[in-house]
N, C-alpha and C. Protein backbone atom coordinates (compact mmCIF):
# COMPACT_ATOMS: atom_id res chain seq x y z
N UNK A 1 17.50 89.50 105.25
CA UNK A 1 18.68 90.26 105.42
C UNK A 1 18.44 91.75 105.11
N UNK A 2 17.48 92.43 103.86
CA UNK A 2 17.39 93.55 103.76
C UNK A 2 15.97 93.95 104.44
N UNK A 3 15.49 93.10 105.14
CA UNK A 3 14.48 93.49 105.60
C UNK A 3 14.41 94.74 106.27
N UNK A 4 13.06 95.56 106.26
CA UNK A 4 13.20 96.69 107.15
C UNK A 4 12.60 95.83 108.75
N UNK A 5 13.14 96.61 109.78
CA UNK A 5 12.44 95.96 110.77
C UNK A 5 11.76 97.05 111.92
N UNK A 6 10.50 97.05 112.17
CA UNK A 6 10.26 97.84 112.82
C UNK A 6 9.82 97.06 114.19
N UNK A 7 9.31 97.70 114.69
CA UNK A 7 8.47 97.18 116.07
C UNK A 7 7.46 96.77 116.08
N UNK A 8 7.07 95.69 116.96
CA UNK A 8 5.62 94.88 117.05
C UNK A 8 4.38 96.37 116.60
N UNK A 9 3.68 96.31 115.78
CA UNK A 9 2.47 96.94 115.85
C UNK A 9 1.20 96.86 116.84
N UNK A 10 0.80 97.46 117.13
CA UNK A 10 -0.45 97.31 118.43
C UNK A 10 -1.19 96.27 117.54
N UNK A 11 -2.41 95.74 117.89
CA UNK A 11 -3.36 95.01 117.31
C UNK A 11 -4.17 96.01 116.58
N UNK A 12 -5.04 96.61 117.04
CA UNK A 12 -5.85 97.58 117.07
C UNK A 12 -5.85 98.97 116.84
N UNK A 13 -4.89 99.56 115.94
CA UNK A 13 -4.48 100.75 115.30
C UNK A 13 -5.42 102.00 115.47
N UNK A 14 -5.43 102.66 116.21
CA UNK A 14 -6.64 104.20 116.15
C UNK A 14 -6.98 104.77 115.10
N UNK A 15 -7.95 104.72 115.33
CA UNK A 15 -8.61 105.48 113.77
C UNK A 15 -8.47 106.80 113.82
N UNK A 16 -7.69 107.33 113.04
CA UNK A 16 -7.35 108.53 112.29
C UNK A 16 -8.48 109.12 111.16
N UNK A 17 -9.71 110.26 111.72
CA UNK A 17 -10.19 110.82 110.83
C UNK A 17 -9.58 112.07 110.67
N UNK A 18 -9.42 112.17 109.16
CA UNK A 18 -8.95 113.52 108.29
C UNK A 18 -9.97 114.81 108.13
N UNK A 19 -9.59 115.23 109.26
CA UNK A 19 -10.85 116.94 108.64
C UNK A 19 -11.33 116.91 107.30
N UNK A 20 -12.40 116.63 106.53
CA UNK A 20 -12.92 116.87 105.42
C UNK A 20 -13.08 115.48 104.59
N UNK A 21 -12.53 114.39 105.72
CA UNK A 21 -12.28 112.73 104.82
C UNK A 21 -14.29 112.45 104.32
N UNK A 22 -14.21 111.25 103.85
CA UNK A 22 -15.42 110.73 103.46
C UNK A 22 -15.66 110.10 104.58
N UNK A 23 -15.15 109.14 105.36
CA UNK A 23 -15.35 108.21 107.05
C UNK A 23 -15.59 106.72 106.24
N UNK A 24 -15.23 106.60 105.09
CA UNK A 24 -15.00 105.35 104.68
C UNK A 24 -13.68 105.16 103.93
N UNK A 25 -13.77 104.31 103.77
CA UNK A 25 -12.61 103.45 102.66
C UNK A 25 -12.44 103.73 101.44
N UNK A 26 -11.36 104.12 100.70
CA UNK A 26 -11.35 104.35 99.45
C UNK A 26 -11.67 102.95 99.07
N UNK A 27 -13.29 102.80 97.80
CA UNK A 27 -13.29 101.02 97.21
C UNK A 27 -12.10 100.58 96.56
N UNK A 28 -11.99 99.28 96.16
CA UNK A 28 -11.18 98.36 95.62
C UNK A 28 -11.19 99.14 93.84
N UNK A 29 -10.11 99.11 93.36
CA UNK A 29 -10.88 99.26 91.93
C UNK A 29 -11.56 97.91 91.12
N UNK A 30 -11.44 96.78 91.64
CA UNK A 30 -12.36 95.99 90.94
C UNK A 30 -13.43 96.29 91.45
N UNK A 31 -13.78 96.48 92.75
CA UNK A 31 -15.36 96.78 93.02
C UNK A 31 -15.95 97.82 92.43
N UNK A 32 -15.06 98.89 92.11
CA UNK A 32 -15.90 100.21 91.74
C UNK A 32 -16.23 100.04 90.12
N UNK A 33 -15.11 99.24 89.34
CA UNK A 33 -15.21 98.92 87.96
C UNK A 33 -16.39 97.58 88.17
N UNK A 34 -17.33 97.14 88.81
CA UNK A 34 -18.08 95.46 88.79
C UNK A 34 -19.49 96.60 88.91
N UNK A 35 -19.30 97.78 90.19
CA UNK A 35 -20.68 98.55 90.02
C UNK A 35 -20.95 99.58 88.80
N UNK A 36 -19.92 99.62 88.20
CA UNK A 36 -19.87 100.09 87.23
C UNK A 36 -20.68 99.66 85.80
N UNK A 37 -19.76 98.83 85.63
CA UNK A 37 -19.90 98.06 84.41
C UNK A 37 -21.95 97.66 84.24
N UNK A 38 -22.21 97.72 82.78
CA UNK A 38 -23.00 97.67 82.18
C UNK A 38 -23.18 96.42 80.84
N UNK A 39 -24.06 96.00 81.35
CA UNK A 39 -24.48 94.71 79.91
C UNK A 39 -24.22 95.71 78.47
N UNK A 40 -23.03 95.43 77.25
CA UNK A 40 -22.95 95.74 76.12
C UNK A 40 -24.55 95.32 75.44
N UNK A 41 -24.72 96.51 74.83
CA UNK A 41 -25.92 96.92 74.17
C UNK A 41 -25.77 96.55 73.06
N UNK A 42 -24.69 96.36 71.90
CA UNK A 42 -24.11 96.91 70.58
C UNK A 42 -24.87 95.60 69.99
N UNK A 43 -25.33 96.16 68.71
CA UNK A 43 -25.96 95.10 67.97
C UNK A 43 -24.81 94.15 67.40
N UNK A 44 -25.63 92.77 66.95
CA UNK A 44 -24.68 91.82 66.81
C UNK A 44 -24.69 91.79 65.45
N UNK A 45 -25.61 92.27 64.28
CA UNK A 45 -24.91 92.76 63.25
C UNK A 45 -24.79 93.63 62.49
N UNK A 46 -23.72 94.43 61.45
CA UNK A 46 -24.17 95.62 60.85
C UNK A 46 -25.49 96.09 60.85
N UNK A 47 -26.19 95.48 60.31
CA UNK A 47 -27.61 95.00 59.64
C UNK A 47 -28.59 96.40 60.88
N UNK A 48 -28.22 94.81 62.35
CA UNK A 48 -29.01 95.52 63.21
C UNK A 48 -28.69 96.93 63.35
N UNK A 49 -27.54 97.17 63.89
CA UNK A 49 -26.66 98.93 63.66
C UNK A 49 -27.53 99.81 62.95
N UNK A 50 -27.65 99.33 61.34
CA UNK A 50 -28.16 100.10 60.44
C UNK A 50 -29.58 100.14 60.81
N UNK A 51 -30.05 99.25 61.52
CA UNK A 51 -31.47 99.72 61.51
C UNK A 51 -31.63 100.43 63.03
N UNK A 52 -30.99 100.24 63.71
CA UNK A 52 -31.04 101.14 65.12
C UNK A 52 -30.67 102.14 64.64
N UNK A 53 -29.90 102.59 64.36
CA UNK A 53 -29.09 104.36 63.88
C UNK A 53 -30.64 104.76 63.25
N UNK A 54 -30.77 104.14 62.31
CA UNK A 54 -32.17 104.88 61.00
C UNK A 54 -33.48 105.20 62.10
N UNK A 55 -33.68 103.90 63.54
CA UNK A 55 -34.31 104.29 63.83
C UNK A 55 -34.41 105.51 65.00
N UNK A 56 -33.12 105.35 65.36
CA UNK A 56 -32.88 107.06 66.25
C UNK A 56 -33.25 108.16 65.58
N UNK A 57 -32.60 108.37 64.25
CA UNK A 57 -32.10 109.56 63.50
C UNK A 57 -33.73 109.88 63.06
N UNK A 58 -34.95 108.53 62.92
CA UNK A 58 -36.47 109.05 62.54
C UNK A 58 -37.11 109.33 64.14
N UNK A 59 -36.69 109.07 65.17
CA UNK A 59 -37.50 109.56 66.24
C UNK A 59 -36.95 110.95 66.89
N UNK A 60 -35.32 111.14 65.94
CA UNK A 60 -34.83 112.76 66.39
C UNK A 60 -35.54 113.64 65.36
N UNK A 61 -35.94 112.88 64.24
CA UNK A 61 -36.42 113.85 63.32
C UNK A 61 -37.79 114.22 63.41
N UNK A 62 -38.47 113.42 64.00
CA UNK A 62 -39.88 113.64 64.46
C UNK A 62 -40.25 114.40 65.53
N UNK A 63 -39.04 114.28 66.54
CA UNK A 63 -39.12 115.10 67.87
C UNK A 63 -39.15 116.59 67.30
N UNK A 64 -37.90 116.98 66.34
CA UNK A 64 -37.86 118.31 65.42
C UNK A 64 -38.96 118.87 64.90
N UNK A 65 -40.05 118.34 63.91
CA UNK A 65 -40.72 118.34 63.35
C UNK A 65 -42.03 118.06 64.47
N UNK A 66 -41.99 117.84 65.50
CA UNK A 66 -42.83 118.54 66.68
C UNK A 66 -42.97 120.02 66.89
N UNK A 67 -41.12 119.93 67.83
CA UNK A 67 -41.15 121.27 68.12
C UNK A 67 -41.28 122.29 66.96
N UNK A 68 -40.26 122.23 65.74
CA UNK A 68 -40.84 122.77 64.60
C UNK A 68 -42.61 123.47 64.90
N UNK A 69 -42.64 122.31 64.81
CA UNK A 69 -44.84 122.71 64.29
C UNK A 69 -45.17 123.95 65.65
N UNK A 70 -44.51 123.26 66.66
CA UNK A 70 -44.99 124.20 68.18
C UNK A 70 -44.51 125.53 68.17
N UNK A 71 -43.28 125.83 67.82
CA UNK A 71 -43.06 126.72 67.42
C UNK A 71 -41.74 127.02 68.72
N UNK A 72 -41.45 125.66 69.01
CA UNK A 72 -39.79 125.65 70.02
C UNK A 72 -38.93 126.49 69.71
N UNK A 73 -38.10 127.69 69.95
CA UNK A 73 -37.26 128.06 69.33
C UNK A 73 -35.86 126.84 69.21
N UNK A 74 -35.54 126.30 69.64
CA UNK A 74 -34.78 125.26 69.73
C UNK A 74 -34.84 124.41 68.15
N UNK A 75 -35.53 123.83 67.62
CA UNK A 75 -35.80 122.95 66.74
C UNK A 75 -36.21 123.69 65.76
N UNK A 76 -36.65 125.16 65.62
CA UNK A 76 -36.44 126.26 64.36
C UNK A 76 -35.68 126.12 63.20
N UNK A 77 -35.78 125.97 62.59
CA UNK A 77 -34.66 126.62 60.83
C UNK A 77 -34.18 127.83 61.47
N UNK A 78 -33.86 128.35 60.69
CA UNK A 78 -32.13 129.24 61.32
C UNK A 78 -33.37 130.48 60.75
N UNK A 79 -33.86 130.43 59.88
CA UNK A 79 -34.59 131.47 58.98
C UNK A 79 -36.03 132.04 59.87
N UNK A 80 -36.49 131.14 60.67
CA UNK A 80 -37.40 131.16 61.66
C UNK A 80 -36.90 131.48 63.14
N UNK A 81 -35.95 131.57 63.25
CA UNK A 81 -35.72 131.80 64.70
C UNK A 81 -35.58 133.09 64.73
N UNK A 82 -35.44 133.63 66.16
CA UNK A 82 -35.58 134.93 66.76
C UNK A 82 -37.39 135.63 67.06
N UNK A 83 -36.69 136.89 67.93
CA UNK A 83 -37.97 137.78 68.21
C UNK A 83 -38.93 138.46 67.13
N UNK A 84 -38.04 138.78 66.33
CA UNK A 84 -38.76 139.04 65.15
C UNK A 84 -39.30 138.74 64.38
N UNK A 85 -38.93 137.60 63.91
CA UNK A 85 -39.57 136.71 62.95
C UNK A 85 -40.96 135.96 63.68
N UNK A 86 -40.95 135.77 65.67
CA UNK A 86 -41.91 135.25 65.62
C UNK A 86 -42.77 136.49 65.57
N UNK A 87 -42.53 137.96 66.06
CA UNK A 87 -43.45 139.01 65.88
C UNK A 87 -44.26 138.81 64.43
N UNK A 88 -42.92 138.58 63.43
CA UNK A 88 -44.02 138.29 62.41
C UNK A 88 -44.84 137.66 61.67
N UNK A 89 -44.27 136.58 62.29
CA UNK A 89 -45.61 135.23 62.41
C UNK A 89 -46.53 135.67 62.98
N UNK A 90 -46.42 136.13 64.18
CA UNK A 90 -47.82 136.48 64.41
C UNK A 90 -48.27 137.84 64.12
N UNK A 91 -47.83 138.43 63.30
CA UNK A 91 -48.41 139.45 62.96
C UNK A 91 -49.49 138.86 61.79
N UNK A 92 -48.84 138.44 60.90
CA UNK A 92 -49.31 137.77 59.95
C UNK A 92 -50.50 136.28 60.12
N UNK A 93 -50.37 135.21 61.23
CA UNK A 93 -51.47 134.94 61.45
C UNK A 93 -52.65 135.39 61.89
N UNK A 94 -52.40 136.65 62.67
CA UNK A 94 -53.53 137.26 63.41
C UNK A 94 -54.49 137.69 62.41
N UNK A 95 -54.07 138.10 61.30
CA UNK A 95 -54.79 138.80 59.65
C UNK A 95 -55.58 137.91 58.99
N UNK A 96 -56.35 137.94 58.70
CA UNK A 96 -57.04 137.04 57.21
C UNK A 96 -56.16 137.92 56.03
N UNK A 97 -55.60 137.30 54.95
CA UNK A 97 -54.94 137.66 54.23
C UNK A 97 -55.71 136.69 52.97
N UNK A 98 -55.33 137.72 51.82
CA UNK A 98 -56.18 137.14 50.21
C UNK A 98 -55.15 136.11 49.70
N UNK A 99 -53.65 136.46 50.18
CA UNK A 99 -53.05 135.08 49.94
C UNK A 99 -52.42 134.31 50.53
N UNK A 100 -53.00 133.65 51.67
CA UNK A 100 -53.63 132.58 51.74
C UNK A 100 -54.70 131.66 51.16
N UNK A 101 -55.44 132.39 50.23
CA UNK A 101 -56.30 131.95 49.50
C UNK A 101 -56.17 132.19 48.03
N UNK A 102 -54.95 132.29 47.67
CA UNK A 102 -54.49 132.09 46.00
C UNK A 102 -54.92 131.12 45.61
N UNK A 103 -54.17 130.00 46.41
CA UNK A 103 -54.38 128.54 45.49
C UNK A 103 -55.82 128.64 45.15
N UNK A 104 -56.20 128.97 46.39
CA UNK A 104 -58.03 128.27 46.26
C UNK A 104 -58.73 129.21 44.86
N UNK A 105 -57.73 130.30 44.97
CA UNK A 105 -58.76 130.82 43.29
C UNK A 105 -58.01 130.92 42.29
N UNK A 106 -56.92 130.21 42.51
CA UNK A 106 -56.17 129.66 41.00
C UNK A 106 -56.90 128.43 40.55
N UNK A 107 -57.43 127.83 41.91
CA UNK A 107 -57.53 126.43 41.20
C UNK A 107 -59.11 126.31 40.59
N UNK A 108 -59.69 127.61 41.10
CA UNK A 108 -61.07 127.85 40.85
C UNK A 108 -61.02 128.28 39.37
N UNK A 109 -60.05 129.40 38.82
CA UNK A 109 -59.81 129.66 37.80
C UNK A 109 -59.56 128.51 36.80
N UNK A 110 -58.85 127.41 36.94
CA UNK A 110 -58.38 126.68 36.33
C UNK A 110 -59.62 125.71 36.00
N UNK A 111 -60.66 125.82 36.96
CA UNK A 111 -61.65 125.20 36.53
C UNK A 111 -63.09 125.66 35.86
N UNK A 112 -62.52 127.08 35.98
CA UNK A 112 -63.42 128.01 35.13
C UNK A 112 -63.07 127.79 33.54
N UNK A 113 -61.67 127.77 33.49
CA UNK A 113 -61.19 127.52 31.84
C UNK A 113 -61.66 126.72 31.20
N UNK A 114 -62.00 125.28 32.10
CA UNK A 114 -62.94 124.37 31.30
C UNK A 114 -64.13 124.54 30.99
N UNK A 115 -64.83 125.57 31.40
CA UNK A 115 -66.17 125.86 30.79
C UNK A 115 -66.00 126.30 29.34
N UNK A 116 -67.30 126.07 28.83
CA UNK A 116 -67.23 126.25 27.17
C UNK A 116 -68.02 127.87 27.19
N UNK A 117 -67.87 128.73 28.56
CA UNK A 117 -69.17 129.86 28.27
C UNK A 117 -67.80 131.14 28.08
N UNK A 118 -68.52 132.00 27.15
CA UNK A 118 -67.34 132.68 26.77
C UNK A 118 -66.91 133.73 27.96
N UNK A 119 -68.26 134.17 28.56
CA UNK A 119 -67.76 135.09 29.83
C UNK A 119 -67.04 134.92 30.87
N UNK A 120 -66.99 133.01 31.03
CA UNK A 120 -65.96 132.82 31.85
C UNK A 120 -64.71 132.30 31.22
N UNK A 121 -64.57 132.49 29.78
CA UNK A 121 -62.89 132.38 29.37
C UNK A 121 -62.40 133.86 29.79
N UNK A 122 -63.31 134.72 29.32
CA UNK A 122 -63.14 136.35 29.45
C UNK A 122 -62.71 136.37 31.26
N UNK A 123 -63.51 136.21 32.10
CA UNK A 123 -62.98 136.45 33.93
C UNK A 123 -61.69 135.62 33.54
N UNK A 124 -61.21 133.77 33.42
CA UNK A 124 -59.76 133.22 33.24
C UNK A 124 -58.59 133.97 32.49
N UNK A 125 -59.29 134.84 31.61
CA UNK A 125 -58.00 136.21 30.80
C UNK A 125 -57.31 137.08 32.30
N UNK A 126 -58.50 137.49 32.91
CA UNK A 126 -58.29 138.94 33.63
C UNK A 126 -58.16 138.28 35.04
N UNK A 127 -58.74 137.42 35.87
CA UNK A 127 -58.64 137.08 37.06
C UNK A 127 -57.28 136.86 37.39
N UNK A 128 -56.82 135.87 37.00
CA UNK A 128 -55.11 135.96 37.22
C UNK A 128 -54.30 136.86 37.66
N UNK A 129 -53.85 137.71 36.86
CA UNK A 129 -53.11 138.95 36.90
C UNK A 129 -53.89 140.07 37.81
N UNK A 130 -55.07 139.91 38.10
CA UNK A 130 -55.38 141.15 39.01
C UNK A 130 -55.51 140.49 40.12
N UNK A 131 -55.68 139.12 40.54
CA UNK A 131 -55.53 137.84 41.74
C UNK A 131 -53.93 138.43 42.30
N UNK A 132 -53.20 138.29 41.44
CA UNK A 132 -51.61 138.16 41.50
C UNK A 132 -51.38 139.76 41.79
N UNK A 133 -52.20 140.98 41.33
CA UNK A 133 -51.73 142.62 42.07
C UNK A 133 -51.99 142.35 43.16
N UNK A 134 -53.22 141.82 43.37
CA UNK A 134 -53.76 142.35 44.86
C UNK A 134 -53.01 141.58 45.94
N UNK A 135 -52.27 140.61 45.62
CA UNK A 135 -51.91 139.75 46.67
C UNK A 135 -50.41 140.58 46.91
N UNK A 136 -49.88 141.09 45.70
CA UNK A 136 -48.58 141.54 45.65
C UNK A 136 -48.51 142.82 46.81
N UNK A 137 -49.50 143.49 46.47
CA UNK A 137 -49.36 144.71 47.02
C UNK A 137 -50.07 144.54 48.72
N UNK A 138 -50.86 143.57 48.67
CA UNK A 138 -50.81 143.01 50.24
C UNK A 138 -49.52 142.98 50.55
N UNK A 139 -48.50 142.12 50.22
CA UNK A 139 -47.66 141.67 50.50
C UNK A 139 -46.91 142.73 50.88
N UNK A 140 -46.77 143.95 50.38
CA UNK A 140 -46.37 144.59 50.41
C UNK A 140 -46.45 146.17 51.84
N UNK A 141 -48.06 146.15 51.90
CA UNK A 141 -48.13 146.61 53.01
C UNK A 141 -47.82 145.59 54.04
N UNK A 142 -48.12 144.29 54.09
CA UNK A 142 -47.60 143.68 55.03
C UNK A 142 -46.20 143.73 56.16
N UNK A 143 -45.27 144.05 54.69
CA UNK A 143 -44.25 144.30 54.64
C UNK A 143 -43.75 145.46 55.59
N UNK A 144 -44.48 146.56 54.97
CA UNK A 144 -44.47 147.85 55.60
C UNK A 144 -44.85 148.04 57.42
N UNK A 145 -45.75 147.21 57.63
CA UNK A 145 -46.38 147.27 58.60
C UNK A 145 -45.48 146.39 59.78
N UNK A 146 -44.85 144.92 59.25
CA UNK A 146 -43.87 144.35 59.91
C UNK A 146 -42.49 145.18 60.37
N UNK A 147 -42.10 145.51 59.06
CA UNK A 147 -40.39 146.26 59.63
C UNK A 147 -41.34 147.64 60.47
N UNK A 148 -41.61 148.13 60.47
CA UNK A 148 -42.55 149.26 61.31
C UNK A 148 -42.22 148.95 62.94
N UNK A 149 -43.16 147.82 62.73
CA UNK A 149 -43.69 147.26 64.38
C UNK A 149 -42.17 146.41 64.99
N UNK A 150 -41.36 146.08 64.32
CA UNK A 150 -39.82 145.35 64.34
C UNK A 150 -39.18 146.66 64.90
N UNK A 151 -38.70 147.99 64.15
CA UNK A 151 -38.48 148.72 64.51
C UNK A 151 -38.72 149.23 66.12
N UNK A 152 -40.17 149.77 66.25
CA UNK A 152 -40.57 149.71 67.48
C UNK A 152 -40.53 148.85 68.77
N UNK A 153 -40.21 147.05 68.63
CA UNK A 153 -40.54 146.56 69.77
C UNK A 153 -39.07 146.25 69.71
N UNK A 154 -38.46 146.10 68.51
CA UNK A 154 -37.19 145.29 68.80
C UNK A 154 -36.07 146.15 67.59
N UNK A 155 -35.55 147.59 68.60
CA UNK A 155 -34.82 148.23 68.11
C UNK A 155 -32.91 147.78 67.77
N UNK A 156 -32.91 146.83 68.81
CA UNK A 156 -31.27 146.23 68.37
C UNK A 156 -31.17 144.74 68.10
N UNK A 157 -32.54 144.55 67.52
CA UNK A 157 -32.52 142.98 67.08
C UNK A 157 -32.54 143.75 65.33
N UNK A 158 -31.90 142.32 64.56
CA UNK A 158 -31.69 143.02 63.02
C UNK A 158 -33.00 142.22 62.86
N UNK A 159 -33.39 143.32 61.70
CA UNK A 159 -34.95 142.92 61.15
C UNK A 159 -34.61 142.74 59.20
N UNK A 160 -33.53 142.26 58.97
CA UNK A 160 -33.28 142.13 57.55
C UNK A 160 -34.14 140.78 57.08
N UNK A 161 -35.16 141.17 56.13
CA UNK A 161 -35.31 140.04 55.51
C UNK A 161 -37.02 140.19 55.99
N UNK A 162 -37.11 140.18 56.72
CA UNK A 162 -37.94 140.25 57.63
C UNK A 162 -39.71 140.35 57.18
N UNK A 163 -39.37 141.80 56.34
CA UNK A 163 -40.85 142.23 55.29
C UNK A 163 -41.09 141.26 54.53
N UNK A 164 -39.95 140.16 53.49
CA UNK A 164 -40.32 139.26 52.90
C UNK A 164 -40.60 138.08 53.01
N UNK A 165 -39.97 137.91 54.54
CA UNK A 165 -40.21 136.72 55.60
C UNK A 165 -42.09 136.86 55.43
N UNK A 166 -42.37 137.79 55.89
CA UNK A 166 -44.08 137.88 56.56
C UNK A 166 -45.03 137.88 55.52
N UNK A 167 -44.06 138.30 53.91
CA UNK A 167 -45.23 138.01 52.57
C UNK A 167 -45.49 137.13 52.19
N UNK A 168 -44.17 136.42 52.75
CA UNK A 168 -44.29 135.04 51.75
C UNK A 168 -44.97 133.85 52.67
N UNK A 169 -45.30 134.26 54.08
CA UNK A 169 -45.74 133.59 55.36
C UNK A 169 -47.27 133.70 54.55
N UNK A 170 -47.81 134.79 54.72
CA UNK A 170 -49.11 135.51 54.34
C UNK A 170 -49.83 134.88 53.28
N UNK A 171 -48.91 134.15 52.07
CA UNK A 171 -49.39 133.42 50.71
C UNK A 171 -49.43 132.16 50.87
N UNK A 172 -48.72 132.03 52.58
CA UNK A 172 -49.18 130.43 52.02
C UNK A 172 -50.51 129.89 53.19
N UNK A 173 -51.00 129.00 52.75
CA UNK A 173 -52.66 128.55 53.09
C UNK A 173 -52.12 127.93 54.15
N UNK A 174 -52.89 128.89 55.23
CA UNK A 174 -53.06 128.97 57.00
C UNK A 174 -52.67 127.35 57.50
N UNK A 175 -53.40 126.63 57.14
CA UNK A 175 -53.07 125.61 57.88
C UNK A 175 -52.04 124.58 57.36
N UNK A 176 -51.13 124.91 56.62
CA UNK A 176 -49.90 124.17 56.01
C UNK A 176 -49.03 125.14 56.51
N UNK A 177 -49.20 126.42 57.17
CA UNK A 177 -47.78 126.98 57.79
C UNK A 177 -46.79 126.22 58.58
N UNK A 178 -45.82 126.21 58.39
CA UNK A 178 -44.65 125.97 59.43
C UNK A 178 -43.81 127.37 60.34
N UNK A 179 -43.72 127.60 61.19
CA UNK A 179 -44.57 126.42 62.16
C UNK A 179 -46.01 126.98 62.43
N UNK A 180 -46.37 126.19 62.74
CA UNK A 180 -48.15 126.53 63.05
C UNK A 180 -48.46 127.73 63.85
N UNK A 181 -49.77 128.41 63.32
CA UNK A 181 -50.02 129.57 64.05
C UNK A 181 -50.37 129.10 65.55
N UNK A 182 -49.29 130.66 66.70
CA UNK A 182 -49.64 130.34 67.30
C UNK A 182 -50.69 131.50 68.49
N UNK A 183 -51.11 132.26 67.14
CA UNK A 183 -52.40 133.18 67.29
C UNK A 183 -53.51 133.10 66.85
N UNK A 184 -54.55 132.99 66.77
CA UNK A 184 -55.82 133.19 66.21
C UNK A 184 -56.15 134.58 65.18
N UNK A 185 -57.07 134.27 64.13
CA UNK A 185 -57.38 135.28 63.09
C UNK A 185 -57.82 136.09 63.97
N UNK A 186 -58.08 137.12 64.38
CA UNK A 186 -58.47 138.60 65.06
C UNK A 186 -57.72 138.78 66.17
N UNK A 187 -56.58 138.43 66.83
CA UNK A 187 -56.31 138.64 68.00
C UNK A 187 -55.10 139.14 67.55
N UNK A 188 -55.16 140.97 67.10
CA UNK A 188 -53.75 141.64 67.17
C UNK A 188 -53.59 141.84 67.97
N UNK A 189 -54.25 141.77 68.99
CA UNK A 189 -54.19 142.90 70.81
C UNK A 189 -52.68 141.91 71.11
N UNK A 190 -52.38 140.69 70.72
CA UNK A 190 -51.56 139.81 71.37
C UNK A 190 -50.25 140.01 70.37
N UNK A 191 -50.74 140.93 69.29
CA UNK A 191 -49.15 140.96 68.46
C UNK A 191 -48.60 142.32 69.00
């Protein structure tokens, strides 16, 4: 009774393409949700969870501690990143520097003390403290020589911090740097 009623339809309806259509069918949404859908991954207990998470979070931390070593700016400490700081990494690896080699004559000292000969308690009095000027005042032209060359290559990058960044780079023994040199001892031509 409320039917609408129209007229017999042809069999065979003309296909109507839309300037800009796809020339197919919009899918079903069950079909598009069946190509969709994916086998649940989720572990079946806390347990497992806890040990999947621990083991992501050690293969993101290792990936870091790659780039870290390579010298990625990406995976940097906040304190290591930028132009400057790597200028002064490599300013500072390119150098043989005396401290880099503290430890090695603290620990030489320390084994001088155990001798029973008095001339070498006498060098363990005085070696120390004149070990510890000379490295200071390295440190110091170092210093000088970094904000210098910062100045010059990289006039609107901030260079704060920078001189003490490259002393305290300079004292520590070459091959425990982070991140790893990525200059060779004599090659300033490249700093």
């Amino acid at each position: 009774m409320f039917k609408r009623r129209t007229p017999e339809a042809p069999a065979n309806p003309p296909q109507v393409v839309k300037p800009g259509g796809k020339g197919r069918p919009t899918p079903k949404r069950r079909d598009a949700e069946k190509r969709r859908r994916q086998p649940i991954t989720a572990p079946a207990t806390g347990k497992d969870a806890y040990k999947r998470r621990r083991a992501q979070l050690a293969d993101n931390r290792a990936k870091a501690r790659e780039g870290m070593a390579k010298g990625e700016e990406k995976h940097l400490l906040k304190r290591d990143k930028g132009p400057v700081r790597r200028l002064a990494r490599d300013y500072v690896d390119a150098r043989r520097t005396v401290g880099s080699y503290l430890m090695y004559g603290m620990f030489a000292i320390v084994l001088l003390s155990m001798l029973p000969v008095p001339a070498a308690r006498l060098l363990v009095l005085f070696a120390p403290p004149v070990l510890l000027l000379v490295v200071f005042g390295e440190g110091l032209l170092l210093s000088r020589g970094i904000k210098r060359l910062a100045a010059e290559r990289y006039p609107d990058e901030d260079a704060k911090g920078v001189g003490m960044y490259a002393a305290m780079r300079a004292m520590q023994i070459r091959r425990l740097r982070i991140p790893n040199p990525q200059v060779r001892v004599g090659e300033k031509e490249k700093v």
